[in-house]
Protein backbone atom coordinates (compact mmCIF):
# COMPACT_ATOMS: atom_id res chain seq x y z
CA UNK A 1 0.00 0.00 0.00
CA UNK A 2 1.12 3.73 -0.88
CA UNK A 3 1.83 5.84 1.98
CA UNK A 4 1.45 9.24 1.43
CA UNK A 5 3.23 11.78 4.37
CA UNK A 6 2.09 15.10 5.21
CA UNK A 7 4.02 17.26 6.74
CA UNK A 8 2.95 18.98 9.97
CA UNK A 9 5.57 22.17 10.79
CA UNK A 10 3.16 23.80 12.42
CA UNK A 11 1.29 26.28 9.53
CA UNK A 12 -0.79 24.35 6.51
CA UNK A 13 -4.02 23.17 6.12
CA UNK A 14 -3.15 19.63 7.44
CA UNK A 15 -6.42 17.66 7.82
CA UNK A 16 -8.16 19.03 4.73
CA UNK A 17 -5.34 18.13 3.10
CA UNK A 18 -5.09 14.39 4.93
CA UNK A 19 -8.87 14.17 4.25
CA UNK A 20 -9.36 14.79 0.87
CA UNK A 21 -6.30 12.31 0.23
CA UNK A 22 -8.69 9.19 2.28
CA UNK A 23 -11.34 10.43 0.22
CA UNK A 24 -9.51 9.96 -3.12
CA UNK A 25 -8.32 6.49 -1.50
CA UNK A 26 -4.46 7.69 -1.96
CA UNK A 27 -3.47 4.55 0.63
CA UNK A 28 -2.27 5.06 3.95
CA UNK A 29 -1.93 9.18 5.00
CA UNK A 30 0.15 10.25 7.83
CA UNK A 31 0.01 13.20 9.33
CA UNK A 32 3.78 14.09 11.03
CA UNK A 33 6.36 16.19 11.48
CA UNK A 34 8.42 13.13 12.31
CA UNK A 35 11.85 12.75 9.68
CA UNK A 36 11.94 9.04 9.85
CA UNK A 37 8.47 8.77 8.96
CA UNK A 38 8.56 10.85 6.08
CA UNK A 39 12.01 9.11 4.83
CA UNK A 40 9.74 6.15 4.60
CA UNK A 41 6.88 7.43 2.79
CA UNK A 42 6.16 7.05 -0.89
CA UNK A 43 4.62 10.35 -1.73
CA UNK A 44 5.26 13.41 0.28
CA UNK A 45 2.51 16.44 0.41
CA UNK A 46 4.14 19.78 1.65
CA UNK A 47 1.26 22.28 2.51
CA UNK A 48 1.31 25.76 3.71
CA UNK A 49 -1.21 28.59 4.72
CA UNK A 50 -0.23 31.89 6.21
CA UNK A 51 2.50 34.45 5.14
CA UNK A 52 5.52 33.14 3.85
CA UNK A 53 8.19 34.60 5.95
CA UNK A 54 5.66 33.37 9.23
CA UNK A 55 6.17 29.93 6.98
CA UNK A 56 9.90 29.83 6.32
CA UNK A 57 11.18 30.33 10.18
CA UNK A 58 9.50 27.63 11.15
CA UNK A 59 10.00 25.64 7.95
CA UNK A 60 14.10 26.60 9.15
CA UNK A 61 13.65 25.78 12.57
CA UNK A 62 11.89 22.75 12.63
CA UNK A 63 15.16 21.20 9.82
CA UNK A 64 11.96 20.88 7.06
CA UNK A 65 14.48 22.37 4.53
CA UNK A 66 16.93 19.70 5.03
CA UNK A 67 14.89 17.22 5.36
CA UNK A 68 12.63 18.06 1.90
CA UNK A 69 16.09 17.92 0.28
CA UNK A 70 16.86 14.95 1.15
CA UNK A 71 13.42 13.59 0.23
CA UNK A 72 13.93 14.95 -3.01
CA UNK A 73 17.24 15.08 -4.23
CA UNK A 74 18.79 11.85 -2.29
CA UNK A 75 15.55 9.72 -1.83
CA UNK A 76 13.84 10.67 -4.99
CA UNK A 77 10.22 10.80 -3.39
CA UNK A 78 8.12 12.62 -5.18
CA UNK A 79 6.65 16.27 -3.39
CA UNK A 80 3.63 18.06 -3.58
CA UNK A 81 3.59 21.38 -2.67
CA UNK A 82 0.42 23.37 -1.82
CA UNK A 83 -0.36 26.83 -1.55
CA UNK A 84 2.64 28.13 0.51
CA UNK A 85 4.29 24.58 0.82
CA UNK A 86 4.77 25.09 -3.08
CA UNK A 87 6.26 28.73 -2.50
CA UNK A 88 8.78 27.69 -0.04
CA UNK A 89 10.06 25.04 -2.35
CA UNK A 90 11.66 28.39 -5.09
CA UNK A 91 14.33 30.32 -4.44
CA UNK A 92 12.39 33.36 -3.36
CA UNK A 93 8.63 35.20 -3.16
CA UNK A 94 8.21 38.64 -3.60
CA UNK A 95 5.72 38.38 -0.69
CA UNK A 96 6.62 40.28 2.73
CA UNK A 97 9.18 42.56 0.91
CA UNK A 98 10.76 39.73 -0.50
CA UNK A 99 11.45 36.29 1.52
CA UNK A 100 14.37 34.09 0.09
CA UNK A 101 13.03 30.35 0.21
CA UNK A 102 14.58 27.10 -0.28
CA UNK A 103 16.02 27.27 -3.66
CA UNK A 104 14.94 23.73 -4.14
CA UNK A 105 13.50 24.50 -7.45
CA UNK A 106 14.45 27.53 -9.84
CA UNK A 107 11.99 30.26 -9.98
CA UNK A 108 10.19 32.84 -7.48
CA UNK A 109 6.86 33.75 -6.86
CA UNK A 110 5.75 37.52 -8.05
CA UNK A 111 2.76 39.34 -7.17
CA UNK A 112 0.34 39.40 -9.47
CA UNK A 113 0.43 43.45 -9.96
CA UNK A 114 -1.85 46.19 -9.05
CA UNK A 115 -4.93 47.53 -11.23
CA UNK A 116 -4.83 44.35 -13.63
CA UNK A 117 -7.73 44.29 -16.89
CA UNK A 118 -8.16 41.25 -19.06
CA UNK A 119 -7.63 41.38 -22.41
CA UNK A 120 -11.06 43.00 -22.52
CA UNK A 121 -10.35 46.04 -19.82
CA UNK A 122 -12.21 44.80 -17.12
CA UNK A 123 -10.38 44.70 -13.71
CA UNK A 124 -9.49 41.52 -12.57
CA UNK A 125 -9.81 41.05 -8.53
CA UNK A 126 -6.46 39.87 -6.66
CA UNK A 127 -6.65 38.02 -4.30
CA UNK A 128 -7.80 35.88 -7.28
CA UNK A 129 -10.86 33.43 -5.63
CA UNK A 130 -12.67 30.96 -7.65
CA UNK A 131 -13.03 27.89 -9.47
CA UNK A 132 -10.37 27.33 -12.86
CA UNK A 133 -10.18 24.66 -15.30
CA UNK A 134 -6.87 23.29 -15.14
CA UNK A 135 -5.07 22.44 -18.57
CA UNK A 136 -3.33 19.10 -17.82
CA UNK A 137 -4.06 15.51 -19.68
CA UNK A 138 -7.09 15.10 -18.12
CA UNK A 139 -9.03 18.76 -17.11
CA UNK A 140 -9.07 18.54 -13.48
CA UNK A 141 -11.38 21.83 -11.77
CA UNK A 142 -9.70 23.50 -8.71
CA UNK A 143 -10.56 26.35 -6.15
CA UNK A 144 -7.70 28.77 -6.35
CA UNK A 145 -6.88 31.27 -3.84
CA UNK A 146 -3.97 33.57 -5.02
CA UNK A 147 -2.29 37.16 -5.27
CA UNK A 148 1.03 35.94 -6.34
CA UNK A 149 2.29 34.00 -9.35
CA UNK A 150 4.85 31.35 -9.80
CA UNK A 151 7.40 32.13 -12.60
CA UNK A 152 9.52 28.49 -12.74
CA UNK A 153 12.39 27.84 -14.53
CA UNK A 154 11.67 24.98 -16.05
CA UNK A 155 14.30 22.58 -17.29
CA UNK A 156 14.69 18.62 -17.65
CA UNK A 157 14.92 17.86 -14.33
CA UNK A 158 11.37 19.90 -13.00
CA UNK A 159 8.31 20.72 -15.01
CA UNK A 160 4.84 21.56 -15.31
CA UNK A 161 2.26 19.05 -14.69
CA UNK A 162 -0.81 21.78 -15.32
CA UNK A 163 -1.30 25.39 -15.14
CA UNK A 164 -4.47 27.68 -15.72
CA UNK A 165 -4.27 31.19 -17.10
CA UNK A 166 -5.97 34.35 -14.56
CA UNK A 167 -3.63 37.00 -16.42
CA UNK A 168 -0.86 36.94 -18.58
């Protein structure tokens, strides 16, 4: 059986997350902020909610950073990263002045801008809140909640699995 870890530091979204994984039947979820436990999982789910520098100190002082680069760079375990979880994995978010992350992927995370129009000149609201059709190989439909953008560089080793467009 797949056993999928979660990782508890203290600031994400941890039993939505865990919940909606036994709903999908994803195999055997675990909750932890235990090292050895994640080491042994096959699947690793890095969430996140609050402000990123809040995020990042205890992502620091907890050893998360070392410990999600050994689960992927050494271990090879694939990571999901949601909402902040995903932001802390670049090398830095514009968010709080500027926060430098964990450079475990190439990119940062922008705000979105101020005063943005569609292509039509109607404002667009940030934080953008709402459902999006995802492009991926089969259209998947998730609730976003954003005001910043990821800009990855992508390369061989990391890409995209989907995206959906709010602005350009």
């Amino acid at each position: 059986m797949t056993t999928v870890a979660v990782i508890d530091y203290g600031m994400g979204n941890l039993h939505s997350v865990a919940s909606a994984l036994q709903h999908v039947g994803a195999g055997s979820v675990l909750v932890s902020h235990d090292a050895a436990e994640i080491r042994k999982a096959d699947r690793v789910i890095f969430p996140g909610v609050g402000a990123i520098r809040d995020c990042m100190a205890e992502i620091r002082r907890q050893g998360c950073d070392e410990l999600l680069l050994e689960v992927l760079e050494t271990r090879h375990i694939p990571v999901l990263g949601i909402c902040v979880g995903m932001q802390s994995l670049l090398g830095h978010s514009q968010e709080n002045d500027g926060v430098d992350c964990l450079g475990l992927l190439p990119g940062e995370v922008r705000f979105f801008g101020d005063d943005l129009r569609d292509a039509d000149g109607s404002r667009l609201k940030v934080p953008h809140m709402g459902w999006n059709q995802v492009e991926a190989i089969d259209a998947i439909v998730f609730l976003a909640v954003a005001q910043q953008r990821l800009h990855a560089d992508t390369d061989a080793k990391h890409r995209d699995v989907a995206s959906f467009q709010y602005i350009e």
